[in-house]
C-alpha atoms as a PDB file:
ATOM      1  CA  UNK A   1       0.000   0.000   0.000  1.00  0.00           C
ATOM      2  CA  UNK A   2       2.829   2.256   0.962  1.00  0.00           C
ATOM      3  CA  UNK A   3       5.027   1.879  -2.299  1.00  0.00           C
ATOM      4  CA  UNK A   4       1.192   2.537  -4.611  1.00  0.00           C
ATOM      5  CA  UNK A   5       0.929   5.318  -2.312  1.00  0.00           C
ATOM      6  CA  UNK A   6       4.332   6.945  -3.284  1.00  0.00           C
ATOM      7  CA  UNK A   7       4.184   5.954  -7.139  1.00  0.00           C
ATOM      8  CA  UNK A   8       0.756   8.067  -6.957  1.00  0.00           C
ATOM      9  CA  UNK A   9       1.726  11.120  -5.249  1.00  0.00           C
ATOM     10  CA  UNK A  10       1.584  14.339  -7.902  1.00  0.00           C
ATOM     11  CA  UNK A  11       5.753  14.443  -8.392  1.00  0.00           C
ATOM     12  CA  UNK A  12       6.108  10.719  -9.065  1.00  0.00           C
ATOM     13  CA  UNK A  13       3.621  10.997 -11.509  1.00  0.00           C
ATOM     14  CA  UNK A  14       4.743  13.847 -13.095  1.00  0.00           C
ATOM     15  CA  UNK A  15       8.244  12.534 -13.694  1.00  0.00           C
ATOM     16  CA  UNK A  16       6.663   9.269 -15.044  1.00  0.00           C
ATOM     17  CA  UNK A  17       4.585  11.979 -17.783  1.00  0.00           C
ATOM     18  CA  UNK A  18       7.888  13.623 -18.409  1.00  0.00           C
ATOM     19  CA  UNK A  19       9.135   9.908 -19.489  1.00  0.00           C
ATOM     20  CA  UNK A  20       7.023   8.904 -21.436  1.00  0.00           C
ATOM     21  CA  UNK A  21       6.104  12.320 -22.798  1.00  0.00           C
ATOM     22  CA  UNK A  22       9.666  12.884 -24.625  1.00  0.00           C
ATOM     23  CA  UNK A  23       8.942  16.744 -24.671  1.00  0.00           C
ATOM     24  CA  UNK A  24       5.101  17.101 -25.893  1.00  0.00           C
ATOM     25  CA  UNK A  25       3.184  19.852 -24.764  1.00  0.00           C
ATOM     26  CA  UNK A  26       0.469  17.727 -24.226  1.00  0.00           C
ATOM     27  CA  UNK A  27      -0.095  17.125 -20.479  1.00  0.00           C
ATOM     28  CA  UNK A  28      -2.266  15.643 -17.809  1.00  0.00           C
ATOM     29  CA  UNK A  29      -0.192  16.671 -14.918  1.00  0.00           C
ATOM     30  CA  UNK A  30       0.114  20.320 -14.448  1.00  0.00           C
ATOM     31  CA  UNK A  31       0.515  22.583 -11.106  1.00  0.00           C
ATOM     32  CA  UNK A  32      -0.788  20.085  -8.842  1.00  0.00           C
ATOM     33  CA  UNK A  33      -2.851  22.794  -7.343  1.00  0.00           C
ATOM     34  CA  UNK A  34      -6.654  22.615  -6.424  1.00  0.00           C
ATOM     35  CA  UNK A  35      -8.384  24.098  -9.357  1.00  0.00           C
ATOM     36  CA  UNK A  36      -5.214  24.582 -11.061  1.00  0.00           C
ATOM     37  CA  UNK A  37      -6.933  23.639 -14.470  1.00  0.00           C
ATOM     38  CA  UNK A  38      -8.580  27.239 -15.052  1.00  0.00           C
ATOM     39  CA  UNK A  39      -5.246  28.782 -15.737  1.00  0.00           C
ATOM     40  CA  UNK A  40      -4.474  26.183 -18.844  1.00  0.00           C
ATOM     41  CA  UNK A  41      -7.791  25.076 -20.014  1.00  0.00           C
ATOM     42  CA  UNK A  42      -8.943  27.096 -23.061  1.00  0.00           C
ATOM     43  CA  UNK A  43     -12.737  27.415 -23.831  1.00  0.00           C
ATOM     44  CA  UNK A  44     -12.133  25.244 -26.385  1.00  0.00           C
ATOM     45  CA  UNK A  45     -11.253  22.337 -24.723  1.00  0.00           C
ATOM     46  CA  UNK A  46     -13.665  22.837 -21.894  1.00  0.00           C
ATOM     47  CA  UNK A  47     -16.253  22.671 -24.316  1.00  0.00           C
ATOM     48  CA  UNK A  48     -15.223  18.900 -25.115  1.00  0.00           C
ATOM     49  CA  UNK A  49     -16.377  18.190 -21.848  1.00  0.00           C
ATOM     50  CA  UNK A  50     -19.681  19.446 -22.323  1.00  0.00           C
ATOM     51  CA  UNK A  51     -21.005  16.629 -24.581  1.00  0.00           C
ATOM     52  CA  UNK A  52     -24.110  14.588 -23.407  1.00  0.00           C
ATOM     53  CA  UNK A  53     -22.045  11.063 -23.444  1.00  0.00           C
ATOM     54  CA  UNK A  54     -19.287  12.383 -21.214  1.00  0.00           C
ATOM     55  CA  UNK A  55     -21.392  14.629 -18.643  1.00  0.00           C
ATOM     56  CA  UNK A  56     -23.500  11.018 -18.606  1.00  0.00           C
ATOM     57  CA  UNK A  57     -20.315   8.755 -18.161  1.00  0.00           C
ATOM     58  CA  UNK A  58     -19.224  11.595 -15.157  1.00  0.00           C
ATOM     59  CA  UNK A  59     -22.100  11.194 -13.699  1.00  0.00           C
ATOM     60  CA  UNK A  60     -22.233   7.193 -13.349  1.00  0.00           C
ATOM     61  CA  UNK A  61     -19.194   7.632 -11.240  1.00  0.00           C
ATOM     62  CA  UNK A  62     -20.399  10.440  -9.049  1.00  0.00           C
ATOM     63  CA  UNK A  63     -18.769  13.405 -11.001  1.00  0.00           C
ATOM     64  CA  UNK A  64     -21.118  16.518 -12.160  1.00  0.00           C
ATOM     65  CA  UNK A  65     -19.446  18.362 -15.135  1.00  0.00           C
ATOM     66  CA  UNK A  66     -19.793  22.516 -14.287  1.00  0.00           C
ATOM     67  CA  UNK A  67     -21.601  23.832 -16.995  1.00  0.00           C
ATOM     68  CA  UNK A  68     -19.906  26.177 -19.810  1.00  0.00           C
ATOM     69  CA  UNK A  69     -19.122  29.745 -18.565  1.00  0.00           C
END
């Protein structure tokens, strides 16, 4: 339990994205902060969340998708 615990915390993870990433820009992990995805996500890409089938598949697993600002 203790050794999933460390290869879950926000650095490990990170360092296992900057791996496997090879220099993308793409990225799951970014500031680690609470919230931290409203200073990367565009309107764009927040939109993609928006559609019926994901908002639906969110929901069967307790998550409510904010609706578009």
């Amino acid at each position: 339990m203790v050794a999933a615990t460390g290869r879950s915390s926000y650095e490990a993870m990170r360092q296992r994205e900057d791996a496997v990433a090879r220099g993308s820009e793409a990225r799951i992990m970014h500031s680690g902060k609470v919230s931290g995805w409203r200073e990367w996500m565009t309107p764009e890409l927040a939109s993609l969340f928006h559609r019926p089938d994901l908002t639906a598949t969110a929901a069967i697993f307790g998550y409510e998708v904010a609706p578009n600002r």
